[in-house]
N, C-alpha and C. Protein backbone atom coordinates (compact mmCIF):
# COMPACT_ATOMS: atom_id res chain seq x y z
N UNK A 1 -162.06 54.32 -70.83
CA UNK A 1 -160.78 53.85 -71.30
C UNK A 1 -159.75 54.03 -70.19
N UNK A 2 -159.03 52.56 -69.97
CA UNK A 2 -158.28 52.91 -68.63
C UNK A 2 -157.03 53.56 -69.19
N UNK A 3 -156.03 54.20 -68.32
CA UNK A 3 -154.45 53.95 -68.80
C UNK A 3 -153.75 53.00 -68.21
N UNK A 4 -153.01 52.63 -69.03
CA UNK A 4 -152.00 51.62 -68.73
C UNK A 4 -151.04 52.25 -68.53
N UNK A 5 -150.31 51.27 -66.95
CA UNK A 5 -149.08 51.93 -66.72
C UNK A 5 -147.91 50.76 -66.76
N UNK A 6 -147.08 50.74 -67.25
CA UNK A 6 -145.95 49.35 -67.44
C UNK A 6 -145.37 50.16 -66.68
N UNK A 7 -144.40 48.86 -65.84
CA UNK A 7 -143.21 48.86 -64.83
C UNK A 7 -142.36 48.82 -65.20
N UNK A 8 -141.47 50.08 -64.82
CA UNK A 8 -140.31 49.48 -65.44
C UNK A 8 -139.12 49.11 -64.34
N UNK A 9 -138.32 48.43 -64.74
CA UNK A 9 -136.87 47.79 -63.78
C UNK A 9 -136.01 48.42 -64.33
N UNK A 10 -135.14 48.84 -63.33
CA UNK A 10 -134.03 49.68 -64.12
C UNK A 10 -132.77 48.61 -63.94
N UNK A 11 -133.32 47.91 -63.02
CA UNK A 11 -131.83 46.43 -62.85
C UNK A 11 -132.19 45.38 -64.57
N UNK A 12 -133.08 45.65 -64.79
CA UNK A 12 -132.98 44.65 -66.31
C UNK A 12 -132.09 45.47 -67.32
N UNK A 13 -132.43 46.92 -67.24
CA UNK A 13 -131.44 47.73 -67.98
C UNK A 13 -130.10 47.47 -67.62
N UNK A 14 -129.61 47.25 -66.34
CA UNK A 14 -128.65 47.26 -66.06
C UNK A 14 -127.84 46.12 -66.78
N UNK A 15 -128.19 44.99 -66.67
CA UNK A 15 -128.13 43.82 -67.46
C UNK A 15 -128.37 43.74 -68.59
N UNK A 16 -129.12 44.82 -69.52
CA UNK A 16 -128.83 44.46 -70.88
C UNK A 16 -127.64 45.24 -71.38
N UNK A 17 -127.51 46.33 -70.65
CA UNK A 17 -126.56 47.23 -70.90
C UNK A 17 -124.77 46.85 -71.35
N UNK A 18 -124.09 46.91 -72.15
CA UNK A 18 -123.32 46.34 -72.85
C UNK A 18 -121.99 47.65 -72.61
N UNK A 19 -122.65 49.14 -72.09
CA UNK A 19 -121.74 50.28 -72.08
C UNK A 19 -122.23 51.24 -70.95
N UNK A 20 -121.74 52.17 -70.21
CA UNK A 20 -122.16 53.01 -69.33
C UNK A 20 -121.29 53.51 -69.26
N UNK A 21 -121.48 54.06 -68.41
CA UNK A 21 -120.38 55.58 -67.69
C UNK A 21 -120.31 55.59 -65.90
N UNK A 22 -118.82 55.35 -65.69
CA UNK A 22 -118.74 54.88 -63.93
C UNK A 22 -118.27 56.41 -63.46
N UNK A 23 -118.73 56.79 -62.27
CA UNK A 23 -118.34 57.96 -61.67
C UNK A 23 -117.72 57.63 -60.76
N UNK A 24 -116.59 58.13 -60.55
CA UNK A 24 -115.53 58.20 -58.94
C UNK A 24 -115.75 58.96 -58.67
N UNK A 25 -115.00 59.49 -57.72
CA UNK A 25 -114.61 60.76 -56.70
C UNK A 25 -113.11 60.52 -56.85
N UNK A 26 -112.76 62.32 -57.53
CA UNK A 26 -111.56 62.93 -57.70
C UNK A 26 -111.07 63.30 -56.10
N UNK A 27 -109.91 63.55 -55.90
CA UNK A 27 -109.20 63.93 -54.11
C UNK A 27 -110.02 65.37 -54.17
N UNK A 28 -110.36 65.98 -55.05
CA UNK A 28 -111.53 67.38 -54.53
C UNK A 28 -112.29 67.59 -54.85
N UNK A 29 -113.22 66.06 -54.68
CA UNK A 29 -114.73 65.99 -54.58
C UNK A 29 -115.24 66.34 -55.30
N UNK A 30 -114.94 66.39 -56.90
CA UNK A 30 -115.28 66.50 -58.18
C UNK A 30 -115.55 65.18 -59.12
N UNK A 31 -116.51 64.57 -59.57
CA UNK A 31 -116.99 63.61 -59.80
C UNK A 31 -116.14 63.28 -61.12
N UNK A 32 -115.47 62.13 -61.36
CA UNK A 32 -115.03 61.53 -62.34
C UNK A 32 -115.32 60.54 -63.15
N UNK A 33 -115.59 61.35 -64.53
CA UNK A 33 -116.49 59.74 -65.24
C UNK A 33 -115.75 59.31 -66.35
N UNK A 34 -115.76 58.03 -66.57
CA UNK A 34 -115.04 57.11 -67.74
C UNK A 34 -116.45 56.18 -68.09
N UNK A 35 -115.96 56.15 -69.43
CA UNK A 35 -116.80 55.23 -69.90
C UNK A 35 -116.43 53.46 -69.58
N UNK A 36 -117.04 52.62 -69.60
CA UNK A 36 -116.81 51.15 -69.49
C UNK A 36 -117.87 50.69 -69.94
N UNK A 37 -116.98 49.37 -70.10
CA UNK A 37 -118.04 47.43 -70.54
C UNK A 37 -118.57 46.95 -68.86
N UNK A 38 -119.94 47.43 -68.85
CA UNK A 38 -120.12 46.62 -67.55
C UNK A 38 -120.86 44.90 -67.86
N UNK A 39 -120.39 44.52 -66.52
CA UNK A 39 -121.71 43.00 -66.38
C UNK A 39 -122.02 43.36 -65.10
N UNK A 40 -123.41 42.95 -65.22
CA UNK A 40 -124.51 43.26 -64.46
C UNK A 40 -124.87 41.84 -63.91
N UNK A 41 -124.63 41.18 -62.62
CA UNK A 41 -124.48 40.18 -62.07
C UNK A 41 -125.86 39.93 -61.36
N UNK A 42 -127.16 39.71 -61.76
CA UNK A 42 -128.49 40.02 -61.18
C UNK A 42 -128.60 39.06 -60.04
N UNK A 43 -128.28 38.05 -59.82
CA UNK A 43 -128.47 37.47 -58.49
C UNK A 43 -127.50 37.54 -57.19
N UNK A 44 -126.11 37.92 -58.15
CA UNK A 44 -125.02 38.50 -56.88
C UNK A 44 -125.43 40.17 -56.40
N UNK A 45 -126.28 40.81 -57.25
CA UNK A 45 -126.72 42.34 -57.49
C UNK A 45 -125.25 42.95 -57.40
N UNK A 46 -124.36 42.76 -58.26
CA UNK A 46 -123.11 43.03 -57.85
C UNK A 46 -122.89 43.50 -59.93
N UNK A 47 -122.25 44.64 -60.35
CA UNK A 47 -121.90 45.15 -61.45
C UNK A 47 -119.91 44.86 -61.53
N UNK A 48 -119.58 44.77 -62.42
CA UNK A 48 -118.37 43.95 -62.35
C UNK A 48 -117.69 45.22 -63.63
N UNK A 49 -116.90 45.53 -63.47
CA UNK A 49 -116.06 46.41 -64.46
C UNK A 49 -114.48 46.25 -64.88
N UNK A 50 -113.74 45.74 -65.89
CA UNK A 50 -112.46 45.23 -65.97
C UNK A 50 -111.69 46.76 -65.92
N UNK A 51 -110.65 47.12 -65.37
CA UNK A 51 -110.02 48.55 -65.31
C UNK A 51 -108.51 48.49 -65.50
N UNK A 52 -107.99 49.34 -65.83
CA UNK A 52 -106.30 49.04 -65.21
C UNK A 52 -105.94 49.85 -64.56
N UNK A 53 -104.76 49.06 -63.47
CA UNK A 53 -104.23 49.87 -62.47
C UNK A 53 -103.47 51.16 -62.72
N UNK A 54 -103.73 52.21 -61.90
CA UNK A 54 -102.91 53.77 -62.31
C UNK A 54 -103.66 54.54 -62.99
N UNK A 55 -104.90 54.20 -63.38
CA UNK A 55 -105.66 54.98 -64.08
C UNK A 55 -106.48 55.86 -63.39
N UNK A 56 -106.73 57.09 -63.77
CA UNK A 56 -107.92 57.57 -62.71
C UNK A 56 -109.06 57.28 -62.13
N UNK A 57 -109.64 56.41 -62.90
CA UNK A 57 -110.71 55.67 -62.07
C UNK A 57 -110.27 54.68 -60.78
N UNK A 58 -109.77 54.12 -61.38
CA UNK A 58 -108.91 52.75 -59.97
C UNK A 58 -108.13 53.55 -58.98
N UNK A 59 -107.19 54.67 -59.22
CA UNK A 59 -106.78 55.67 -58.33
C UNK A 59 -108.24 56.00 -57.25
N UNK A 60 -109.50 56.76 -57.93
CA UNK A 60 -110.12 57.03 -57.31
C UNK A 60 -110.61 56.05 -56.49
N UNK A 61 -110.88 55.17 -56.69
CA UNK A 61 -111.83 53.69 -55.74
C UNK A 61 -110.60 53.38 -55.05
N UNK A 62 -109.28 53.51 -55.17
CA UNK A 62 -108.21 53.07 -53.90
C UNK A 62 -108.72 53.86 -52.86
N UNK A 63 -109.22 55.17 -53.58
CA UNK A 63 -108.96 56.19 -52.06
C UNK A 63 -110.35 56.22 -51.31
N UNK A 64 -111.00 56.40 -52.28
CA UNK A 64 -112.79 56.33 -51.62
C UNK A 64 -113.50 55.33 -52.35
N UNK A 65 -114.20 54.16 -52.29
CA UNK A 65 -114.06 52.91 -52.92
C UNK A 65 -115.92 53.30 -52.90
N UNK A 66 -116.30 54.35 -53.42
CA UNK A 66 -117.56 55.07 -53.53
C UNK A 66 -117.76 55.20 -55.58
N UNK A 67 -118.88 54.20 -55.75
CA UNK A 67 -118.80 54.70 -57.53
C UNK A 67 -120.44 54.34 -57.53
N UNK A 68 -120.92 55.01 -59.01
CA UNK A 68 -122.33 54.93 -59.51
C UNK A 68 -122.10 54.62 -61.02
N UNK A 69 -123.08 53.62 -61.70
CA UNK A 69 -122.83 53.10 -63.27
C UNK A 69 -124.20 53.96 -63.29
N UNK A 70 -123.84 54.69 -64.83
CA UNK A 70 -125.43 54.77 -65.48
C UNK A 70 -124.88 54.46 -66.56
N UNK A 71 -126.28 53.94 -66.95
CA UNK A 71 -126.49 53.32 -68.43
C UNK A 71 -127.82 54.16 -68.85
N UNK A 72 -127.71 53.85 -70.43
CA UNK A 72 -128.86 54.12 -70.97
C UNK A 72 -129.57 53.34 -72.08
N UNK A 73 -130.74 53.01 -72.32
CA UNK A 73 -131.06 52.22 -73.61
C UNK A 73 -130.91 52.46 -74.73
N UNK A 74 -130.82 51.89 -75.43
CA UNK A 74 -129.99 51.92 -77.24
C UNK A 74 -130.94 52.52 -77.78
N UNK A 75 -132.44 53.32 -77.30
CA UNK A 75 -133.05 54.70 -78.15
C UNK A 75 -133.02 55.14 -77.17
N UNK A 76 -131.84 55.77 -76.49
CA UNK A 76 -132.04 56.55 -75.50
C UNK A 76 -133.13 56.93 -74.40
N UNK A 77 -134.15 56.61 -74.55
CA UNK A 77 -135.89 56.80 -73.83
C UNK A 77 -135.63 56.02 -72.04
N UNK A 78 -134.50 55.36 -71.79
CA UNK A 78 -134.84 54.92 -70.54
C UNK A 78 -133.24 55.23 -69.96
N UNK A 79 -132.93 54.90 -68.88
CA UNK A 79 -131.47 55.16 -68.21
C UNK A 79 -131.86 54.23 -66.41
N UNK A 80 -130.82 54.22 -65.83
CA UNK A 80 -130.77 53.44 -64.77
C UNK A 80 -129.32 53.60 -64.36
N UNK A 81 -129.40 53.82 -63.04
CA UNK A 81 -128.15 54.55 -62.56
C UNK A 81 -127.99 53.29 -61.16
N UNK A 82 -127.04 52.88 -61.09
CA UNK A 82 -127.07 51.99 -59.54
C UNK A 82 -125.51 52.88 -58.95
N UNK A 83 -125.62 52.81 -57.90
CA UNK A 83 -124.55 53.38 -56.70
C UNK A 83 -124.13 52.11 -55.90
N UNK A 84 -123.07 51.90 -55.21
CA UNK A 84 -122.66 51.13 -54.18
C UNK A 84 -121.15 51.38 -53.71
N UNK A 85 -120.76 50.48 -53.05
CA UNK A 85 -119.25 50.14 -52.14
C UNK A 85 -118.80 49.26 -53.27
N UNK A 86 -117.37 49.70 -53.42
CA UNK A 86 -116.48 49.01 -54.91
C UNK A 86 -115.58 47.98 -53.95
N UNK A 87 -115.23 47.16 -54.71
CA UNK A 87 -113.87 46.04 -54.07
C UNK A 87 -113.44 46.37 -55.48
N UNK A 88 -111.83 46.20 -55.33
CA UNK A 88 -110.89 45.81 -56.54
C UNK A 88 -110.19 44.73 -56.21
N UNK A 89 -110.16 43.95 -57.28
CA UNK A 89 -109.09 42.68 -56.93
C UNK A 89 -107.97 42.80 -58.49
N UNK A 90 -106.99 42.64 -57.57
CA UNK A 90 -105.76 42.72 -58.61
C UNK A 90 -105.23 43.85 -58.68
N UNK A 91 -103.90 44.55 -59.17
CA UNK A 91 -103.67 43.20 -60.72
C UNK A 91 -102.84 42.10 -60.20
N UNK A 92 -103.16 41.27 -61.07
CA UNK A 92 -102.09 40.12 -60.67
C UNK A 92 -101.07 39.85 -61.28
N UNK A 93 -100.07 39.01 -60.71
CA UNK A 93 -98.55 38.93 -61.28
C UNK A 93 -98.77 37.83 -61.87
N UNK A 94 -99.66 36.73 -61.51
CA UNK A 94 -99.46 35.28 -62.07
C UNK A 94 -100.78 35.13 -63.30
N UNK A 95 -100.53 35.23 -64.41
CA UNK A 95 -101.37 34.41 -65.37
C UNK A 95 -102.45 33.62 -64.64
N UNK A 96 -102.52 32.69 -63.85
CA UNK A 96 -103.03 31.48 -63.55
C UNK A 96 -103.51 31.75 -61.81
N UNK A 97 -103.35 33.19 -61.26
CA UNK A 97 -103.42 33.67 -60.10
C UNK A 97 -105.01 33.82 -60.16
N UNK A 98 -105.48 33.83 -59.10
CA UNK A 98 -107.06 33.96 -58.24
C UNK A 98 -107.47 35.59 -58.90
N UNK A 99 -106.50 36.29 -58.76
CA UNK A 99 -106.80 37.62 -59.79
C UNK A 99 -106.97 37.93 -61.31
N UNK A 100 -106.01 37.19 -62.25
CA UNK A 100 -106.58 37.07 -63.53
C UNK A 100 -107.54 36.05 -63.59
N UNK A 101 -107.82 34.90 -62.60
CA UNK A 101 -109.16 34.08 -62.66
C UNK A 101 -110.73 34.79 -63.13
N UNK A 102 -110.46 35.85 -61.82
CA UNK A 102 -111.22 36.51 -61.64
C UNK A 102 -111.49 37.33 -63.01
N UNK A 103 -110.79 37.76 -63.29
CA UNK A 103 -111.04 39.10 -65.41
C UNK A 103 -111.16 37.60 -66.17
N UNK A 104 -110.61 36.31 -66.21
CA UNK A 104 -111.59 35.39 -67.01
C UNK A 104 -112.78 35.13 -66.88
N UNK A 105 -113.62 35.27 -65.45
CA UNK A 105 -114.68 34.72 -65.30
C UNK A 105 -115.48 35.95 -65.31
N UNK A 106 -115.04 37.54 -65.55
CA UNK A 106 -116.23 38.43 -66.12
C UNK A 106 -115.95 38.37 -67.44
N UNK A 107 -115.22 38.41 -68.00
CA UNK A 107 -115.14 37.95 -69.74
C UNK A 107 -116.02 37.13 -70.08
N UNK A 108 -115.87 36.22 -69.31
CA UNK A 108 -116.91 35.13 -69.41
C UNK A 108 -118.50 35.42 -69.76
N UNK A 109 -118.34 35.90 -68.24
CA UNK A 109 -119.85 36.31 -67.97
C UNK A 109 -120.22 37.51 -69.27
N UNK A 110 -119.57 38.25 -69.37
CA UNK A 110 -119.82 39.54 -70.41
C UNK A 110 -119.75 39.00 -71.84
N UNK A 111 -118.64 38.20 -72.27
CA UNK A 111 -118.78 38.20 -73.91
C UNK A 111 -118.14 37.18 -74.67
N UNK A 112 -118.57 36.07 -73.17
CA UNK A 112 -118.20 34.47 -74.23
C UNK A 112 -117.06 33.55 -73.99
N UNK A 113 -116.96 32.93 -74.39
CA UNK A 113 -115.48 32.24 -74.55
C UNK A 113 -114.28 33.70 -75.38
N UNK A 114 -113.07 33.17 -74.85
CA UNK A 114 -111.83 33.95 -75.73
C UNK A 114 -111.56 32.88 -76.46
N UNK A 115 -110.93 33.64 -77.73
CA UNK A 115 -110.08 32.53 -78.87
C UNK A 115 -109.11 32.07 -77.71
N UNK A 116 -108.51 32.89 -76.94
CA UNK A 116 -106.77 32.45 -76.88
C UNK A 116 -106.82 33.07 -75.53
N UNK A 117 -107.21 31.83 -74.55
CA UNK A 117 -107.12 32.43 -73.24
C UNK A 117 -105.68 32.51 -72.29
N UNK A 118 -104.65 31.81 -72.93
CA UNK A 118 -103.40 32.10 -72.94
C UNK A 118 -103.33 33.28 -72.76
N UNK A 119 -103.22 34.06 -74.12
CA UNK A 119 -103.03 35.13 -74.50
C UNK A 119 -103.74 36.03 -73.65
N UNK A 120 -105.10 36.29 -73.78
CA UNK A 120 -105.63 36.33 -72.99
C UNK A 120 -105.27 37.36 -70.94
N UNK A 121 -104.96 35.94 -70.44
CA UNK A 121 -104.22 35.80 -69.23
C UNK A 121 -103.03 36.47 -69.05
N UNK A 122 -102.64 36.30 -70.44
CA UNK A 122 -101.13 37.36 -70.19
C UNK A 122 -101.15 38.44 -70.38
N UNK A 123 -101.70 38.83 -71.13
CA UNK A 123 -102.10 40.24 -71.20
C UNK A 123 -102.77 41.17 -69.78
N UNK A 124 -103.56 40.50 -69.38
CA UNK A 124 -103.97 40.82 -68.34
C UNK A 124 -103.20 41.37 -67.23
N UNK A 125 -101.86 40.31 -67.29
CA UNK A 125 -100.80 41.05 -66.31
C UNK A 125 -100.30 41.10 -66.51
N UNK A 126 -99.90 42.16 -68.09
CA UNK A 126 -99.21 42.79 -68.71
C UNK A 126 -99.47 44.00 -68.62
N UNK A 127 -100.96 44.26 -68.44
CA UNK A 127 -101.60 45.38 -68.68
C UNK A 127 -102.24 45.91 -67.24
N UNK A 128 -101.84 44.87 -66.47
CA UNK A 128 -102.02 45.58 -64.97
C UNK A 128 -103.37 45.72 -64.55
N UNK A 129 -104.14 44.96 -65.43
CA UNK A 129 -105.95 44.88 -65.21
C UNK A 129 -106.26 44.63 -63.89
N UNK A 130 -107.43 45.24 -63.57
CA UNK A 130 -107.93 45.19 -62.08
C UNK A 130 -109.50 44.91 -62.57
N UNK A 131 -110.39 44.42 -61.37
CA UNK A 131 -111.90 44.05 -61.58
C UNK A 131 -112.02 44.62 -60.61
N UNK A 132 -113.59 45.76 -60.92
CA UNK A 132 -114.10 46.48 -60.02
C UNK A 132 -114.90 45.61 -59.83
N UNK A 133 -115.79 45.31 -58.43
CA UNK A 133 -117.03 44.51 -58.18
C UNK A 133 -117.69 45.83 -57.54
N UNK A 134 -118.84 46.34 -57.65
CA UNK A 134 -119.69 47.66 -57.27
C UNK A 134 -120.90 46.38 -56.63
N UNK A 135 -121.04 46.87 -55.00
CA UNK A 135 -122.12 45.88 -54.75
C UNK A 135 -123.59 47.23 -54.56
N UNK A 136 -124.19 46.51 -55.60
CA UNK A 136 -125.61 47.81 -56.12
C UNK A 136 -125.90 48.03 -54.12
N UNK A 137 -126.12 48.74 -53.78
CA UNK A 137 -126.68 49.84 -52.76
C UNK A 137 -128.27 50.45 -52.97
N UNK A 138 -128.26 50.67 -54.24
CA UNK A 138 -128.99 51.64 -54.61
C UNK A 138 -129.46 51.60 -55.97
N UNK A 139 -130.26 51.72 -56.54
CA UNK A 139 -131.09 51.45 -58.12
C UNK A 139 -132.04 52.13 -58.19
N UNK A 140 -131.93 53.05 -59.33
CA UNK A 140 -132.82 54.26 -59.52
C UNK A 140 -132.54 54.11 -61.13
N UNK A 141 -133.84 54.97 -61.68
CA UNK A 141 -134.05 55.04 -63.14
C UNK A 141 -135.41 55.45 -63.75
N UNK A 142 -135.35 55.64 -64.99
CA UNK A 142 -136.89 56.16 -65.34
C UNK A 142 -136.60 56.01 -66.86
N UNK A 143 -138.23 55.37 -67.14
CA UNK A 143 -138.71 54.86 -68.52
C UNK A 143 -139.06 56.24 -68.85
N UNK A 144 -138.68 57.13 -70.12
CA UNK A 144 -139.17 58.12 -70.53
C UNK A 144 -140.24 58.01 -71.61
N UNK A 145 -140.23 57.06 -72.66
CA UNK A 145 -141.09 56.65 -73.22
C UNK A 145 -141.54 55.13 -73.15
């Protein structure tokens, strides 16, 4: 009787993943984690995170633009952690600017059409939203069951 061994990808986790937890770096090298909505961009290998400006996470990636997403599967049994170099774009002043473009087209990608992309748009730079882009570096993980 042989054993079977299945492969697992921890970048498919990454992509089904709907929630995780992003780590910065605090100014004394004390790791900072917030939870977020990631999208997992599999052919750009690029993880996309909507944030707002002034917050401690976006503080941290101004200063050291160094972050890691882990996720885990919805029975907990698997996890997948990716690391990389962050870009932020935004926030933007204009509704209709290349920067709220940008938080429509991970909305997009993440969870559909909006009722009211007006609304939407304005809010966005109301609320001083920024898009992390994390370009994966690194992908690690393990199937526990």
């Amino acid at each position: 009787m042989g054993v079977t061994v299945t492969s697992f990808d921890p970048r498919s986790l990454l992509a089904e993943a709907r929630l995780g937890v992003l780590a910065t770096i605090k100014s004394n090298g004390v790791p900072q984690l917030s939870p977020v909505t990631p999208f997992y961009d599999r052919n750009a290998d690029v993880i996309y995170v909507s944030m707002t400006e002034g917050r401690a996470k976006t503080v941290n990636l101004r200063r050291d633009p160094r972050a890691a997403l882990e996720v885990t599967s919805a029975d907990g049994w698997a996890w997948a952690t990716a690391e990389g170099a962050v870009t932020l774009t935004g926030p933007g002043t204009d509704p209709h600017g290349p920067e709220v473009q940008a938080l429509v087209d991970y909305y997009r990608n993440a969870a559909g059409e909006h009722p009211d992309w007006d609304e939407y748009r304005s809010v966005m730079v109301s609320d001083r939203r920024v898009l992390m882009a994390l370009a994966v570096e690194r992908v690690y993980g393990e199937k526990l069951r």
